[in-house]
Protein backbone atom coordinates (compact mmCIF):
# COMPACT_ATOMS: atom_id res chain seq x y z
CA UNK A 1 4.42 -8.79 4.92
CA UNK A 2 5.29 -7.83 2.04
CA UNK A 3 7.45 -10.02 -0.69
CA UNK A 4 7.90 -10.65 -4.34
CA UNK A 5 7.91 -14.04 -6.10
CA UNK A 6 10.75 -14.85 -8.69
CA UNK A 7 11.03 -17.83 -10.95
CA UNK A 8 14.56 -19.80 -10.25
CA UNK A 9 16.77 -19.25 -12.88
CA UNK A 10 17.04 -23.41 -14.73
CA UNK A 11 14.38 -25.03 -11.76
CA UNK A 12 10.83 -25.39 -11.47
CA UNK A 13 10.49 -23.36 -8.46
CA UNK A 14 10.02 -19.64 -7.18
CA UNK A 15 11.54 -18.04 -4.67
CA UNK A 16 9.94 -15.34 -2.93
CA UNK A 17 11.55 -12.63 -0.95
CA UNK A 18 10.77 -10.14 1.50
CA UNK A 19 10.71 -6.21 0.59
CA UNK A 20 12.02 -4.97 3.46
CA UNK A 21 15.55 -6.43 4.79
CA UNK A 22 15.37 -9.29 7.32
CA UNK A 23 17.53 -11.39 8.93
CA UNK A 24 16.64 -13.90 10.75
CA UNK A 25 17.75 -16.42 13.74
CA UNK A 26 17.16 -20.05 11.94
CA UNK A 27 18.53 -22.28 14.53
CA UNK A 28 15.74 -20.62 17.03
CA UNK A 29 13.17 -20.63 14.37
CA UNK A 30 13.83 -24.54 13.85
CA UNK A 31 11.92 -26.06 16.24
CA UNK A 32 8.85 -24.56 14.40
CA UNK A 33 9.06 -26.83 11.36
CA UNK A 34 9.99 -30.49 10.22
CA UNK A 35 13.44 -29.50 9.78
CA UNK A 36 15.48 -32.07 7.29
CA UNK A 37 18.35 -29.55 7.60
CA UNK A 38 19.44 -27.26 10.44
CA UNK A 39 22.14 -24.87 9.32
CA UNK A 40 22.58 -20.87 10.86
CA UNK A 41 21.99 -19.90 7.17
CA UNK A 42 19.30 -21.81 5.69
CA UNK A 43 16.46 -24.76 6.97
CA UNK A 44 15.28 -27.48 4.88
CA UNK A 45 11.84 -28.29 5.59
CA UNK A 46 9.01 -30.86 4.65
CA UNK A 47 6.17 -28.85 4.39
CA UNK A 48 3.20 -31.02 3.06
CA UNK A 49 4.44 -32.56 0.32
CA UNK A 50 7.14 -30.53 -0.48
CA UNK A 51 11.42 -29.64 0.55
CA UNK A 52 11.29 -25.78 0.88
CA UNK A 53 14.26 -23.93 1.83
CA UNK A 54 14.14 -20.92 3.90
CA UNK A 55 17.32 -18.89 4.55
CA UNK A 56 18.24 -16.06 7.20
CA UNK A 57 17.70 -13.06 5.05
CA UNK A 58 14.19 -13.97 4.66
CA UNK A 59 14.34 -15.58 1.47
CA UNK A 60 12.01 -18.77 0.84
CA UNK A 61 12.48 -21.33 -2.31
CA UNK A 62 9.12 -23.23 -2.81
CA UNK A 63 9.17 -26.07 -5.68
CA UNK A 64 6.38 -25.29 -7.62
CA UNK A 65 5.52 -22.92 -10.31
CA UNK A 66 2.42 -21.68 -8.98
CA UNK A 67 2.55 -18.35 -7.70
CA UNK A 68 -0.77 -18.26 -5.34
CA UNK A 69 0.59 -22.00 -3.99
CA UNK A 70 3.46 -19.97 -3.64
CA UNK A 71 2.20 -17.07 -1.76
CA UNK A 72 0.39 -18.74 0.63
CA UNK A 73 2.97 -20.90 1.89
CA UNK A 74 5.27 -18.01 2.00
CA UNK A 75 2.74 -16.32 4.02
CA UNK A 76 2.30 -18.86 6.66
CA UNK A 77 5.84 -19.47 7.12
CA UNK A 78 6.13 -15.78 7.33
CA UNK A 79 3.60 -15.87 10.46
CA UNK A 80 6.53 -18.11 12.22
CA UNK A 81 9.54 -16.95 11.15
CA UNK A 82 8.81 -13.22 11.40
C-alpha cells in the first residue's frame, strides 16, 4: 500500500495516510487489535508500547517521530485493516 508520513502539527507524532481513498469499517476491524476505544470513526489501540489511533479513512497517528518505526507499524496494521 501505498501512504505518506506527515509530522503532527504541535505533537511528537506522524501520521501517515494512504494514497489512494479508503474507508474503512472500524467496528468490524476491532476485534483485530487491543482496542482502548471503539468508535465507527476512529480505534484507539495499544500496540506494543504505544496508543495509536487509526480512523475510517485510512488514516493512522503513531507517537513517535521516527519515520521507518513509523512505516512499519503502518504497514502491518495496513495488512489487517485493508
Amino acid at each position: 500500500m501505498d501512504f505518506e508520513i506527515r509530522k503532527c502539527k504541535g505533537k511528537a507524532a506522524l501520521t501517515i495516510n494512504p494514497k489512494k481513498k479508503v474507508r474503512i469499517d472500524l467496528l468490524e476491524k476491532a476485534k483485530e487489535f487491543d482496542c482502548l476505544v471503539e468508535t465507527p470513526v476512529m480505534l484507539i489501540i495499544k500496540y506494543e508500547d504505544m496508543i495509536i489511533n487509526i480512523y475510517e479513512n485510512g488514516k493512522v497517528r503513531v507517537p513517535t517521530l521516527d519515520e521507518e518505526k513509523a512505516k512499519k507499524i503502518a504497514e502491518e496494521i495496513y495488512k489487517v485493516i485493508l
